[in-house]
PDB file of N, CA and C in Angstrom:
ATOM      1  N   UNK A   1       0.819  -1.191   0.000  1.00  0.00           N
ATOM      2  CA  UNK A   1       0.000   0.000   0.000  1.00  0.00           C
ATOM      3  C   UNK A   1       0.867   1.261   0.000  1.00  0.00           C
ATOM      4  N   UNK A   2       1.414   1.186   0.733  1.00  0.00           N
ATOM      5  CA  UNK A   2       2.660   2.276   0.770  1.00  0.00           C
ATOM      6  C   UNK A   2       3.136   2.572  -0.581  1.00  0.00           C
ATOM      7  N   UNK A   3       3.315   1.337  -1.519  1.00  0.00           N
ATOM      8  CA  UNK A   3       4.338   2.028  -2.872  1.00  0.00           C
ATOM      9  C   UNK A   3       3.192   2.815  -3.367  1.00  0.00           C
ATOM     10  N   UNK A   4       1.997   2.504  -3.321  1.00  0.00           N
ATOM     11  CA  UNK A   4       0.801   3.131  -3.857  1.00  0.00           C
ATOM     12  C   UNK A   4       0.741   4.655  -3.755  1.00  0.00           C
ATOM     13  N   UNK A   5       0.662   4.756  -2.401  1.00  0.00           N
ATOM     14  CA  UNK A   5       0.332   5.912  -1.799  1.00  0.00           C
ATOM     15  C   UNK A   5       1.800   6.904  -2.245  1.00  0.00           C
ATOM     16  N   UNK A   6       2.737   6.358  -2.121  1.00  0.00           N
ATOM     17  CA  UNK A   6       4.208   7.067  -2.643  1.00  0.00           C
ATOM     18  C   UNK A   6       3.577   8.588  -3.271  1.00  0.00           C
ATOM     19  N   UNK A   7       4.369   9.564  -3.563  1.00  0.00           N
ATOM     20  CA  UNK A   7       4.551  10.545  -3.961  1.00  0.00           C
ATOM     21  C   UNK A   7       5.195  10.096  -5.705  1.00  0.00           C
ATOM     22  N   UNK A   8       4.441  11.302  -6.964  1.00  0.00           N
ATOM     23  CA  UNK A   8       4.774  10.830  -7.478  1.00  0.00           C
ATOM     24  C   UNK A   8       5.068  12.195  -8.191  1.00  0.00           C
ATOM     25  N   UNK A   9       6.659  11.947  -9.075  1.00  0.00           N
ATOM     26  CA  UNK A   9       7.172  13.611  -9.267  1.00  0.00           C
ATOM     27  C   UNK A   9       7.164  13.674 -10.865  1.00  0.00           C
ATOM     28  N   UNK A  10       6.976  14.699 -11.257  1.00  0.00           N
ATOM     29  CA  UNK A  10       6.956  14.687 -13.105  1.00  0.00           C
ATOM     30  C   UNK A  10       9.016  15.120 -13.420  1.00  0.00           C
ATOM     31  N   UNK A  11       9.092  14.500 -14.400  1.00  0.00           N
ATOM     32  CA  UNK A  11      10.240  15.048 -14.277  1.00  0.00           C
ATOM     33  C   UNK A  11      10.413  15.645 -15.622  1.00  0.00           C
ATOM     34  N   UNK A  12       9.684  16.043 -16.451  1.00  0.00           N
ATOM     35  CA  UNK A  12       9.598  16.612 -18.177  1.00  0.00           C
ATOM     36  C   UNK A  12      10.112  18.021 -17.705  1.00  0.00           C
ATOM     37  N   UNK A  13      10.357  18.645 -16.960  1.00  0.00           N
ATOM     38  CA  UNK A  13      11.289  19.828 -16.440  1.00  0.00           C
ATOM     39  C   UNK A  13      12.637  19.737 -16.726  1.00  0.00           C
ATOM     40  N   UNK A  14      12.968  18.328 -16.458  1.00  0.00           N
ATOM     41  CA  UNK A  14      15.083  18.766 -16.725  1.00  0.00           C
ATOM     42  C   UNK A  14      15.170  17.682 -18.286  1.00  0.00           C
ATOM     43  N   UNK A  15      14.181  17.143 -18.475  1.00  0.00           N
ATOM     44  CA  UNK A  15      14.445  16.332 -19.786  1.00  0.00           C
ATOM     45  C   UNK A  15      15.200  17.324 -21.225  1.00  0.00           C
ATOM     46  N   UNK A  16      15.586  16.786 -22.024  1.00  0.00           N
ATOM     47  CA  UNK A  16      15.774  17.509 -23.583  1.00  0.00           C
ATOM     48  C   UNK A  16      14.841  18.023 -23.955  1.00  0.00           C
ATOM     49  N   UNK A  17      14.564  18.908 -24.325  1.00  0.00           N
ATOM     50  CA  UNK A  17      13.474  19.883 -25.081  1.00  0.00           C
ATOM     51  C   UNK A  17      12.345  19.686 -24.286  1.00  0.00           C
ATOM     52  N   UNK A  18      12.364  19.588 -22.900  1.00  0.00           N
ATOM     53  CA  UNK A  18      11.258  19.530 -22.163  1.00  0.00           C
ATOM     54  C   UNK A  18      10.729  20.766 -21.757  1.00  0.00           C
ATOM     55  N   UNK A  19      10.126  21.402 -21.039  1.00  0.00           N
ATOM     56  CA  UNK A  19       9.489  22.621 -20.862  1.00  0.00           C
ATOM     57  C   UNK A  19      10.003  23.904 -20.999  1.00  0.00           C
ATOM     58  N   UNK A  20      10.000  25.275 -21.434  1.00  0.00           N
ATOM     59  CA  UNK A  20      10.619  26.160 -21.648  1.00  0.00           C
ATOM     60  C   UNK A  20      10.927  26.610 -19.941  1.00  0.00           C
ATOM     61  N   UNK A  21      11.878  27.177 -19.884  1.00  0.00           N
ATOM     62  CA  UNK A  21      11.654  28.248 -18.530  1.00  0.00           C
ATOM     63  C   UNK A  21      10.674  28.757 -17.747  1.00  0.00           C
ATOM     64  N   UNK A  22      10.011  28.800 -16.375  1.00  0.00           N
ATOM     65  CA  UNK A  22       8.934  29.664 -16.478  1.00  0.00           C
ATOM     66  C   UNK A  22       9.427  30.334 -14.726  1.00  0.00           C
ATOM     67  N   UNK A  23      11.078  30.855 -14.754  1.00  0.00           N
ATOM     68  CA  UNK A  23      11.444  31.063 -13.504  1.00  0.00           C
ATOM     69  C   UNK A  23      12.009  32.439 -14.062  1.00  0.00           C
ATOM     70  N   UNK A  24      11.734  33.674 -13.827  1.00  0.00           N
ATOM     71  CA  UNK A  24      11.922  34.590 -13.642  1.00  0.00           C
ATOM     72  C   UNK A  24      11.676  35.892 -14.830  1.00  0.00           C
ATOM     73  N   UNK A  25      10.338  35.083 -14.488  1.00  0.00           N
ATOM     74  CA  UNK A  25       9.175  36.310 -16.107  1.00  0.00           C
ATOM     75  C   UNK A  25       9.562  37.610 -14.928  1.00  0.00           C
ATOM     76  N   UNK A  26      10.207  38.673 -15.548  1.00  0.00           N
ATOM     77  CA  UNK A  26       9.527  39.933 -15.167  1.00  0.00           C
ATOM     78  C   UNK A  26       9.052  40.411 -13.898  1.00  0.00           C
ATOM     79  N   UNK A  27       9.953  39.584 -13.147  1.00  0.00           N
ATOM     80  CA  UNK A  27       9.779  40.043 -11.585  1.00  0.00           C
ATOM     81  C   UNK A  27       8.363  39.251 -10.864  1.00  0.00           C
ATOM     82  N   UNK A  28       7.933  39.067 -11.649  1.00  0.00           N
ATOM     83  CA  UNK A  28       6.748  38.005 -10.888  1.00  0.00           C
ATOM     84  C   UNK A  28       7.050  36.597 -10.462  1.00  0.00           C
ATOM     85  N   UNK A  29       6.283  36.795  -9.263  1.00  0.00           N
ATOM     86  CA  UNK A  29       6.711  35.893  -8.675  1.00  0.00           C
ATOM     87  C   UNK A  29       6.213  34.074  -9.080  1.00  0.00           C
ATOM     88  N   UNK A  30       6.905  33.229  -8.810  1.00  0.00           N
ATOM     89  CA  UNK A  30       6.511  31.542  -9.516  1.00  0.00           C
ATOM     90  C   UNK A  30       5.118  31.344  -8.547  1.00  0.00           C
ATOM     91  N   UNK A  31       4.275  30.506  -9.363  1.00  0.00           N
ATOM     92  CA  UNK A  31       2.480  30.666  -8.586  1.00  0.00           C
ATOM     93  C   UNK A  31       2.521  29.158  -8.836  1.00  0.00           C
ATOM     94  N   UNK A  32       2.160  28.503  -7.763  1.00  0.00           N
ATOM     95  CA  UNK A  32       2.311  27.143  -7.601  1.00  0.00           C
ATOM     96  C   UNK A  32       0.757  26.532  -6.895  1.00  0.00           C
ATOM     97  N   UNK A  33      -0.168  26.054  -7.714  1.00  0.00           N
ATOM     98  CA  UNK A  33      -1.616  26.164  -7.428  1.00  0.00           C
ATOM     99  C   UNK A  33      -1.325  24.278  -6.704  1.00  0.00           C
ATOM    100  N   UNK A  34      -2.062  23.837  -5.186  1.00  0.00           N
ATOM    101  CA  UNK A  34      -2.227  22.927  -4.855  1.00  0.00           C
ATOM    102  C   UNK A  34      -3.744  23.106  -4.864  1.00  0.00           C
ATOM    103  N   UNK A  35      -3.990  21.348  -5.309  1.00  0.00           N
ATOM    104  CA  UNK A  35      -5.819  20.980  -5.229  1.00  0.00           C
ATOM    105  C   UNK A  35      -5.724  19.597  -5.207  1.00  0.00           C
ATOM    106  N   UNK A  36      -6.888  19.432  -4.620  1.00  0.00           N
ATOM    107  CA  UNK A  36      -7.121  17.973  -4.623  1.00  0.00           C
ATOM    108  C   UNK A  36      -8.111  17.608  -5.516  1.00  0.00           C
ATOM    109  N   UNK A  37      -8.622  16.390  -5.896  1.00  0.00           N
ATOM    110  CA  UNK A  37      -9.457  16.000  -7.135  1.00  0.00           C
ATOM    111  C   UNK A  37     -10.086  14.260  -6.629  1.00  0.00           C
ATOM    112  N   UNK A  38     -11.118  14.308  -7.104  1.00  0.00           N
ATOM    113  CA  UNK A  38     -11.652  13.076  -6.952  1.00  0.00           C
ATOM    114  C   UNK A  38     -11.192  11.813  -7.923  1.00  0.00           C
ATOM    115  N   UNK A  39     -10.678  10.557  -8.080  1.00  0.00           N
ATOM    116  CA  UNK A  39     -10.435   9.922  -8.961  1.00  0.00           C
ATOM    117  C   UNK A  39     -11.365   8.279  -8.667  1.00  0.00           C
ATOM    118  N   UNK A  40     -12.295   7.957  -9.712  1.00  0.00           N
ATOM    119  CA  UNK A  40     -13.274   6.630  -8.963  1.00  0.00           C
ATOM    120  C   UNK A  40     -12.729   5.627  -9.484  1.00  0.00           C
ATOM    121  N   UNK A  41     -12.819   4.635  -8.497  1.00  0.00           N
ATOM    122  CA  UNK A  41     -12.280   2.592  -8.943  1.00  0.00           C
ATOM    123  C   UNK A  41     -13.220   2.273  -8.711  1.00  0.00           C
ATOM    124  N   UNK A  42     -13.527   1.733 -10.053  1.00  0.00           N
ATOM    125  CA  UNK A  42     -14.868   0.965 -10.280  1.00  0.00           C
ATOM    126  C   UNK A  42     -14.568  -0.674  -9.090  1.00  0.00           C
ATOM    127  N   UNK A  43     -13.627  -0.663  -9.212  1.00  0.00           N
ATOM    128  CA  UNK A  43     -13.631  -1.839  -8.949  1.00  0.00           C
ATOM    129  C   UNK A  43     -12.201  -1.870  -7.397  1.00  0.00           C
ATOM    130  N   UNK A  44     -12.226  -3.170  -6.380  1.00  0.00           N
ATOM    131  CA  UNK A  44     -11.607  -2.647  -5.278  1.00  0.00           C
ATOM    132  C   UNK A  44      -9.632  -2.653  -5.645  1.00  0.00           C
ATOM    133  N   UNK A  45      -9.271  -1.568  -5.487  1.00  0.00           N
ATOM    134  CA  UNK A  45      -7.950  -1.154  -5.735  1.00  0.00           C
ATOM    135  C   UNK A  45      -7.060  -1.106  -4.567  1.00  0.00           C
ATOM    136  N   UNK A  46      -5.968  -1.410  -4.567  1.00  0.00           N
ATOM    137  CA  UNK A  46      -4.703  -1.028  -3.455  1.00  0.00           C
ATOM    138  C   UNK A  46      -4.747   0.004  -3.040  1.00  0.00           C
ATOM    139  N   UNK A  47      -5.225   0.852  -1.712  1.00  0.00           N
ATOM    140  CA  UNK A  47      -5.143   2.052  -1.402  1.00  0.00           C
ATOM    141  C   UNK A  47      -6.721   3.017  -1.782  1.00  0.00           C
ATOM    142  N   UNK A  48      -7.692   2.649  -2.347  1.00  0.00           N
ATOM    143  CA  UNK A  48      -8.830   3.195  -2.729  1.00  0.00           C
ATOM    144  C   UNK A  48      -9.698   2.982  -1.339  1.00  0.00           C
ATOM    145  N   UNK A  49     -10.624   4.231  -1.559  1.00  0.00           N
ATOM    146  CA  UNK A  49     -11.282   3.939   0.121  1.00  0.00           C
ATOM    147  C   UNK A  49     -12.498   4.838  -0.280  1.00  0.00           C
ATOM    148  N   UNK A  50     -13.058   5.053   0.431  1.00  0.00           N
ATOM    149  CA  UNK A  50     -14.439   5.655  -0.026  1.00  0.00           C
ATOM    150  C   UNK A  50     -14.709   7.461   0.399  1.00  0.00           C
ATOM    151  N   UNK A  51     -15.531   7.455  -0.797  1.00  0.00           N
ATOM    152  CA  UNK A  51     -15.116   9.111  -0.748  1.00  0.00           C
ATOM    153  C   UNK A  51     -15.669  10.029   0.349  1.00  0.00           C
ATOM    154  N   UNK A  52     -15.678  11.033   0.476  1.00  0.00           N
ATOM    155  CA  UNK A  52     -17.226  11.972   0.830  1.00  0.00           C
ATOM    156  C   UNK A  52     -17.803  12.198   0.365  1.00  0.00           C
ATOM    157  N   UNK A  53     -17.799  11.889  -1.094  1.00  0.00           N
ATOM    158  CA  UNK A  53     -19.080  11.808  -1.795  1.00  0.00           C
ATOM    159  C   UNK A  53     -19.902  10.674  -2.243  1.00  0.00           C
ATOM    160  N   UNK A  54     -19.350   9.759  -1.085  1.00  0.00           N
ATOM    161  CA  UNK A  54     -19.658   8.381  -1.433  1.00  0.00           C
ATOM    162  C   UNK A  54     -19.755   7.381  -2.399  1.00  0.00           C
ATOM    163  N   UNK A  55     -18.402   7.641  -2.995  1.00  0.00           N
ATOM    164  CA  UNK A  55     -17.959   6.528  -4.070  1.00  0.00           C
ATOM    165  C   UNK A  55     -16.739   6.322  -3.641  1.00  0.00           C
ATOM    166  N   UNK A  56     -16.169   5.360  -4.518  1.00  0.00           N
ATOM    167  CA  UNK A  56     -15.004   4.835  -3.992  1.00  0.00           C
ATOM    168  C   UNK A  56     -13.754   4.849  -4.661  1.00  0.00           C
ATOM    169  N   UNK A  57     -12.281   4.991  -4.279  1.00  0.00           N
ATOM    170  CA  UNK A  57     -11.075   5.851  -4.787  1.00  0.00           C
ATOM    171  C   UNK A  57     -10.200   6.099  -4.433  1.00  0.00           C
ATOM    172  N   UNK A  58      -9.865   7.367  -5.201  1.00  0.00           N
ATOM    173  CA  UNK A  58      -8.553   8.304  -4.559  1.00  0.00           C
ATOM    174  C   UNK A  58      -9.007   9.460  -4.520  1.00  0.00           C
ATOM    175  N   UNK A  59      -8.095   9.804  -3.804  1.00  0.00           N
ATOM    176  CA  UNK A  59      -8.361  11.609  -3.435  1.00  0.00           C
ATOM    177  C   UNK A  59      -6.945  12.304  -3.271  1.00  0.00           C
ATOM    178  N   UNK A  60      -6.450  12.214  -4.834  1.00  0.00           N
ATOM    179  CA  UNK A  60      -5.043  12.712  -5.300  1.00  0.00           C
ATOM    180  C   UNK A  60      -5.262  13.811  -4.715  1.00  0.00           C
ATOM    181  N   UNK A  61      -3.908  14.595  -4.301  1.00  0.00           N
ATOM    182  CA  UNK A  61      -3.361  16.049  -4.474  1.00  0.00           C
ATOM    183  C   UNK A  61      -2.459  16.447  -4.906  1.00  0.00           C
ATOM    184  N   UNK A  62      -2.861  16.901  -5.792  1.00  0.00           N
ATOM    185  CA  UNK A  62      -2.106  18.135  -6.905  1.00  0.00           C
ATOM    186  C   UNK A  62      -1.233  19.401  -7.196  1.00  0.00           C
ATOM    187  N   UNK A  63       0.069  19.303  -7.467  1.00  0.00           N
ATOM    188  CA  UNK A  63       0.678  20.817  -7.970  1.00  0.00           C
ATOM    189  C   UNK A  63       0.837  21.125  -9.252  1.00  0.00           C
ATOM    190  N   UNK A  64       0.400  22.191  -9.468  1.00  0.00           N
ATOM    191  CA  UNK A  64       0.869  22.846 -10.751  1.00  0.00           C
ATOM    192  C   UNK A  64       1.131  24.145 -11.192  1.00  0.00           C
ATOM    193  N   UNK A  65       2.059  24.277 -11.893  1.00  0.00           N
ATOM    194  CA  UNK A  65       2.950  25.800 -11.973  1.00  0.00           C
ATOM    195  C   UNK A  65       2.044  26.363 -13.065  1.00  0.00           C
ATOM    196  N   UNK A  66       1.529  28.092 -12.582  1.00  0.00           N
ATOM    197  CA  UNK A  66       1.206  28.467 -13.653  1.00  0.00           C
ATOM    198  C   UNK A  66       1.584  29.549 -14.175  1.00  0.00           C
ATOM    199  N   UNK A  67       2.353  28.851 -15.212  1.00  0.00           N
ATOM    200  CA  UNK A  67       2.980  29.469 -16.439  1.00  0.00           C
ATOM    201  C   UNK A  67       2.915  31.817 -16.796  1.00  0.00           C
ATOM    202  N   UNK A  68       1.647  31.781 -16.155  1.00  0.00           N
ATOM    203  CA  UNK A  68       1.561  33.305 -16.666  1.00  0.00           C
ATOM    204  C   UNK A  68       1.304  33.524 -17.749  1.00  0.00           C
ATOM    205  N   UNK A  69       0.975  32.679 -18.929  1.00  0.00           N
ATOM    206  CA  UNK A  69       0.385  32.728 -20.323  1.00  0.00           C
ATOM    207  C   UNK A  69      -0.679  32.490 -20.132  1.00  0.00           C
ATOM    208  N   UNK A  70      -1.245  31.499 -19.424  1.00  0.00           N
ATOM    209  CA  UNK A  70      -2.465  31.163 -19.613  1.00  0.00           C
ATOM    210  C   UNK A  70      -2.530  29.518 -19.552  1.00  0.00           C
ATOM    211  N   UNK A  71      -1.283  29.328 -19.406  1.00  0.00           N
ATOM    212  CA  UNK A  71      -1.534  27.382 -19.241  1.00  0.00           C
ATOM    213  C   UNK A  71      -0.182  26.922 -18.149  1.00  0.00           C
ATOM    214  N   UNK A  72      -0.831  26.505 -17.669  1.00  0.00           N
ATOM    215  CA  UNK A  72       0.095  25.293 -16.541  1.00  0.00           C
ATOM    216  C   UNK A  72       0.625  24.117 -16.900  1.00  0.00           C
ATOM    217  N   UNK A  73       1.195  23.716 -15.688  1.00  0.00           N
ATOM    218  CA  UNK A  73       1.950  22.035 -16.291  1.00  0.00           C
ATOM    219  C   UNK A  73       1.789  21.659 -14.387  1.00  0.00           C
ATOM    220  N   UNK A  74       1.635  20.245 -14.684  1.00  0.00           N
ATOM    221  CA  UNK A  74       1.724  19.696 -13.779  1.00  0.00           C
ATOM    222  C   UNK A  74       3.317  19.579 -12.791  1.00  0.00           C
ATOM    223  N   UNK A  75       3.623  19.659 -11.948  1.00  0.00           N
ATOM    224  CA  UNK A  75       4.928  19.545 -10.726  1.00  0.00           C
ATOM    225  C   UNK A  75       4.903  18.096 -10.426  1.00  0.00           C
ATOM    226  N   UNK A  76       3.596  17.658  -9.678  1.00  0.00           N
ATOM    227  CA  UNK A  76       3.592  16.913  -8.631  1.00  0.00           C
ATOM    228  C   UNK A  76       2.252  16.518  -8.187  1.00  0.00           C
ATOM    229  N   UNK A  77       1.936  15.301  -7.906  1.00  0.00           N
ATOM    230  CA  UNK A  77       0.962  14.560  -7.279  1.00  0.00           C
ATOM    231  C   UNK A  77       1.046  13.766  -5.956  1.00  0.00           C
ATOM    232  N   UNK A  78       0.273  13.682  -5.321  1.00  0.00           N
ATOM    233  CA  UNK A  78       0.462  12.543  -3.778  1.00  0.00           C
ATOM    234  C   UNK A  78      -1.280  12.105  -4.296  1.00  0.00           C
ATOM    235  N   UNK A  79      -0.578  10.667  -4.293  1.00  0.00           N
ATOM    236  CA  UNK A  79      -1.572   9.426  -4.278  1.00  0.00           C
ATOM    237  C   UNK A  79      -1.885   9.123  -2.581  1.00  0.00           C
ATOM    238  N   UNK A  80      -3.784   9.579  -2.748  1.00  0.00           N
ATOM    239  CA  UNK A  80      -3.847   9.151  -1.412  1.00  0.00           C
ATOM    240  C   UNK A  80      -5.513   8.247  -1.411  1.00  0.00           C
ATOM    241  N   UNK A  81      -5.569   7.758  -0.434  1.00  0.00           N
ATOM    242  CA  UNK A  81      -7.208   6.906  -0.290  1.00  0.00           C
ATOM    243  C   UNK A  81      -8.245   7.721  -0.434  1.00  0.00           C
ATOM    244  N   UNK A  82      -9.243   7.940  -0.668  1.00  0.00           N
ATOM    245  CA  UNK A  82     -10.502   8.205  -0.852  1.00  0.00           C
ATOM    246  C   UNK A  82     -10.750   9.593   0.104  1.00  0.00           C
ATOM    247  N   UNK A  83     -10.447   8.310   1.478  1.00  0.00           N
ATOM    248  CA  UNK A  83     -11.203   9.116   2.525  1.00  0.00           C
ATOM    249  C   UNK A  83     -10.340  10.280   3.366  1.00  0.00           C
ATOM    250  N   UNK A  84      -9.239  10.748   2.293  1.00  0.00           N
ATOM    251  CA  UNK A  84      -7.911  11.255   2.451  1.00  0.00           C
ATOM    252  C   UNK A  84      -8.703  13.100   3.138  1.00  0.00           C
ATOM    253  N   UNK A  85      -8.169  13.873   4.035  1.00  0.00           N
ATOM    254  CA  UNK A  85      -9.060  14.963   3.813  1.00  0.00           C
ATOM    255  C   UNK A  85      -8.278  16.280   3.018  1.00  0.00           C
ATOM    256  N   UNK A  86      -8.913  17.097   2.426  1.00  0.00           N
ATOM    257  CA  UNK A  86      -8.812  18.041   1.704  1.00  0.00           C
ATOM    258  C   UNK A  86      -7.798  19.069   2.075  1.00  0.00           C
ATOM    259  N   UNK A  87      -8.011  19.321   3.192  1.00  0.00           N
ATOM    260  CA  UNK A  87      -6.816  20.251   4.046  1.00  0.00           C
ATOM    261  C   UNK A  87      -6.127  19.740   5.216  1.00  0.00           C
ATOM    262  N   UNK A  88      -4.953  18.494   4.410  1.00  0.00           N
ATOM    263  CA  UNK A  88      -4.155  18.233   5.365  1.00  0.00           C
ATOM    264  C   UNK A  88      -2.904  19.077   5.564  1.00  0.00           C
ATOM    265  N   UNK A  89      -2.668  19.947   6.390  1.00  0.00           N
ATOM    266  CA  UNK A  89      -1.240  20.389   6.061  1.00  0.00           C
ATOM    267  C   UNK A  89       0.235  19.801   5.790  1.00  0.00           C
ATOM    268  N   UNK A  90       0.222  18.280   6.486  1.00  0.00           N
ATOM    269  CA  UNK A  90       1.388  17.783   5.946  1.00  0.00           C
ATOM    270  C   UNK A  90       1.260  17.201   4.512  1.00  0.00           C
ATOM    271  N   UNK A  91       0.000  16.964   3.460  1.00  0.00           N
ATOM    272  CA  UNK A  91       0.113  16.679   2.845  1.00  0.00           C
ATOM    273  C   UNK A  91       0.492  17.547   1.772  1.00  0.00           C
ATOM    274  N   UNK A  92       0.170  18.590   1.934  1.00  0.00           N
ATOM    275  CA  UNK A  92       0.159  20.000   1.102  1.00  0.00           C
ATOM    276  C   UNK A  92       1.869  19.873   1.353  1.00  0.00           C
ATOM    277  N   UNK A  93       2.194  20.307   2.817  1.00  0.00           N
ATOM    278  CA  UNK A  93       3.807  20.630   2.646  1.00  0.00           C
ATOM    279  C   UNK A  93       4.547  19.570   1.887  1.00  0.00           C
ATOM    280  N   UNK A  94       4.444  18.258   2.039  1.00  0.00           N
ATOM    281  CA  UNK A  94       4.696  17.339   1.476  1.00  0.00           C
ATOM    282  C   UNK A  94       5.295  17.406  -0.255  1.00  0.00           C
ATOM    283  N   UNK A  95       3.691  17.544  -0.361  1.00  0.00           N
ATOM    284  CA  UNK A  95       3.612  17.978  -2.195  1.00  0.00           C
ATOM    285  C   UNK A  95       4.126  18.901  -2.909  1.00  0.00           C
ATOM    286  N   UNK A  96       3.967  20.172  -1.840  1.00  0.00           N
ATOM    287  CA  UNK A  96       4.400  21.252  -2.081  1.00  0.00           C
ATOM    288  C   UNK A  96       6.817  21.125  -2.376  1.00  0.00           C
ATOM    289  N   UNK A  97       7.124  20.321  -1.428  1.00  0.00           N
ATOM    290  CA  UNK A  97       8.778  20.302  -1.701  1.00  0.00           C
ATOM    291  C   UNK A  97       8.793  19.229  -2.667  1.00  0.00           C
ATOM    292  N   UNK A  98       7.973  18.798  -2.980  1.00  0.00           N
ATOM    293  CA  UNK A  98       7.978  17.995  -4.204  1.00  0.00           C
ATOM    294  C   UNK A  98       8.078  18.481  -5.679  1.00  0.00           C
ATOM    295  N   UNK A  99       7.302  19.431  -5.707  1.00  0.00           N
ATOM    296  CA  UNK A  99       7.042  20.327  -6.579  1.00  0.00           C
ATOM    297  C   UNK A  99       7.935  21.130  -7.054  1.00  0.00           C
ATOM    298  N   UNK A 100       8.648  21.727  -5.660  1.00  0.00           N
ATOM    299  CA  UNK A 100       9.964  22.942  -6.120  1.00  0.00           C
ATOM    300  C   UNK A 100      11.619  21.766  -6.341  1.00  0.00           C
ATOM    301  N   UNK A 101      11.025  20.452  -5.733  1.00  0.00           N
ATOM    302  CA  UNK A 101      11.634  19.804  -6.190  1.00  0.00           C
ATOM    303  C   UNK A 101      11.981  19.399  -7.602  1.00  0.00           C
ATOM    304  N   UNK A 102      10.720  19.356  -8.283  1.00  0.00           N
ATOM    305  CA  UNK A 102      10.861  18.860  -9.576  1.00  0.00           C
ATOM    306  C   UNK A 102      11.155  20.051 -10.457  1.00  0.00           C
ATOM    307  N   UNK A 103      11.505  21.152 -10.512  1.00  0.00           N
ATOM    308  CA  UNK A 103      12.089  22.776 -10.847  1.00  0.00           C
ATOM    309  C   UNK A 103      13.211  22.564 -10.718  1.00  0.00           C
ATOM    310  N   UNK A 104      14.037  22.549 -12.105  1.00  0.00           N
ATOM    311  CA  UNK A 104      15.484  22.807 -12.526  1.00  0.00           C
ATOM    312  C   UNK A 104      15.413  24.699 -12.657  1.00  0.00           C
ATOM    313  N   UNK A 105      16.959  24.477 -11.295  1.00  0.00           N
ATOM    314  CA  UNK A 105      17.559  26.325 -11.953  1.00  0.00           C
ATOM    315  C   UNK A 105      16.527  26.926 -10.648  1.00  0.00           C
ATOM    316  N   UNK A 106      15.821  26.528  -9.694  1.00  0.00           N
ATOM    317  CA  UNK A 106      15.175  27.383  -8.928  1.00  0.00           C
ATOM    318  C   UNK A 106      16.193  27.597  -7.709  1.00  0.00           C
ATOM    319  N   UNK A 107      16.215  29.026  -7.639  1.00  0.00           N
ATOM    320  CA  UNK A 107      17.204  29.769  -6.401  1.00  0.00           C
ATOM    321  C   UNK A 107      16.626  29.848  -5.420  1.00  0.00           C
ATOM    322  N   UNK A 108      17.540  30.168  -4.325  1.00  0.00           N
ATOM    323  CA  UNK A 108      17.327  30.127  -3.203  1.00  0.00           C
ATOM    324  C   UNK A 108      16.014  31.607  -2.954  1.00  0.00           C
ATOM    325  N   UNK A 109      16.694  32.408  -3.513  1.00  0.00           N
ATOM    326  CA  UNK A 109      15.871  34.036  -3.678  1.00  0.00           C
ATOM    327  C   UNK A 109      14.676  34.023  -4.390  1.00  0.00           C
ATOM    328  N   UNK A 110      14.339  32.950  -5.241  1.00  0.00           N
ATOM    329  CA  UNK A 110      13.246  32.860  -5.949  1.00  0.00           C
ATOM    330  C   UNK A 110      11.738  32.831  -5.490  1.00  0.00           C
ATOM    331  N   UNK A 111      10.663  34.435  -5.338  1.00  0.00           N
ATOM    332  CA  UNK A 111       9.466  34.341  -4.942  1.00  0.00           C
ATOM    333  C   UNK A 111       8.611  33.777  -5.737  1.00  0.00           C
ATOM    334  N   UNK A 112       8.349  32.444  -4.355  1.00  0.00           N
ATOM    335  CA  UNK A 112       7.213  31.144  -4.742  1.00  0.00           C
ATOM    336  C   UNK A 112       5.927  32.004  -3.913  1.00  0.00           C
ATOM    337  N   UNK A 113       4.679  32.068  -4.821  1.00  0.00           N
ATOM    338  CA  UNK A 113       3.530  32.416  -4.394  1.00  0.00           C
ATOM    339  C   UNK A 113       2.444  30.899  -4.590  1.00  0.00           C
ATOM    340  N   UNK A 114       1.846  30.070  -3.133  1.00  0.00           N
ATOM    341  CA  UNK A 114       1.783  29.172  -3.059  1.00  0.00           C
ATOM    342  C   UNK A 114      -0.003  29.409  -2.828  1.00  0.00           C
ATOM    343  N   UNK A 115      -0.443  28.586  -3.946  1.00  0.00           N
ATOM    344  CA  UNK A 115      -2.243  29.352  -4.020  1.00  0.00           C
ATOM    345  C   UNK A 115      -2.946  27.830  -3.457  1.00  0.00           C
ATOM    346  N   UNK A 116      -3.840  27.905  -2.861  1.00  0.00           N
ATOM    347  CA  UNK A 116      -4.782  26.896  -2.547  1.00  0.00           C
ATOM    348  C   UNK A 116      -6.053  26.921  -2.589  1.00  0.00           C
ATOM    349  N   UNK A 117      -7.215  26.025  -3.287  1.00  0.00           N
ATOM    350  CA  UNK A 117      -8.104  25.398  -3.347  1.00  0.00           C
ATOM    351  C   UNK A 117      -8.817  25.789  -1.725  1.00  0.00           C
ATOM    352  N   UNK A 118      -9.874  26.899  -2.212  1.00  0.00           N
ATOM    353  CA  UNK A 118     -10.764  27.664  -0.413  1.00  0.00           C
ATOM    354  C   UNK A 118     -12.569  26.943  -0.737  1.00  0.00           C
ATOM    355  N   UNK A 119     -12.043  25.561  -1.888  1.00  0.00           N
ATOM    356  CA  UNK A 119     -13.372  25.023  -1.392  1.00  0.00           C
ATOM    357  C   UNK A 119     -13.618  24.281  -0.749  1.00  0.00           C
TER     358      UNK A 119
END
């Protein structure tokens, strides 16, 4: 269950011709949106548990950098059970060094503006 639940990191950031830059547009600061999302298993899965909306699953949480054009890319995910809750703070911090983890070239001086999901 554990490998399940693992943290899971994108790494198309330091690859060859993988994402352009999106660390130091113009003095604005990097905007790093965490959310969580419902995901359903039809059927019984390693780590799936039942929702609050009463189906049954995951209840991933999500990072993603947004770009300042108008489109994002995914950072980072934490695979969690169903009945996972929405505002855990260690899960957020968790995800969250995951995220600036998966950011090639990010400085120490670099303002991260860290947005969250107020539903």
């Amino acid at each position: 269950m554990e490998a399940v639940l693992g943290q899971v990191r994108a790494h198309v950031w330091g690859l060859p011709g993988g994402m352009p830059p999106v660390l130091g547009q113009a003095g604005e600061p990097l905007c790093v949106d965490l959310d969580a999302t419902l995901a359903t298993a039809y059927s019984e899965k390693d780590g799936a548990a039942g929702t609050y909306k009463g189906t049954f699953g995951y209840h991933p949480d999500l990072a993603f950098v947004d770009r300042g054009d108008g489109t994002g890319e995914a950072l980072a995910g934490l695979l969690r059970p169903g009945n996972a809750g929405s505002n855990t703070a260690a899960d957020h911090i968790e995800l969250l060094d995951a995220a600036l983890a998966g950011l090639p070239g990010l400085d120490k001086g670099t303002e991260v503006m860290v947005r969250g999901d107020a539903g």
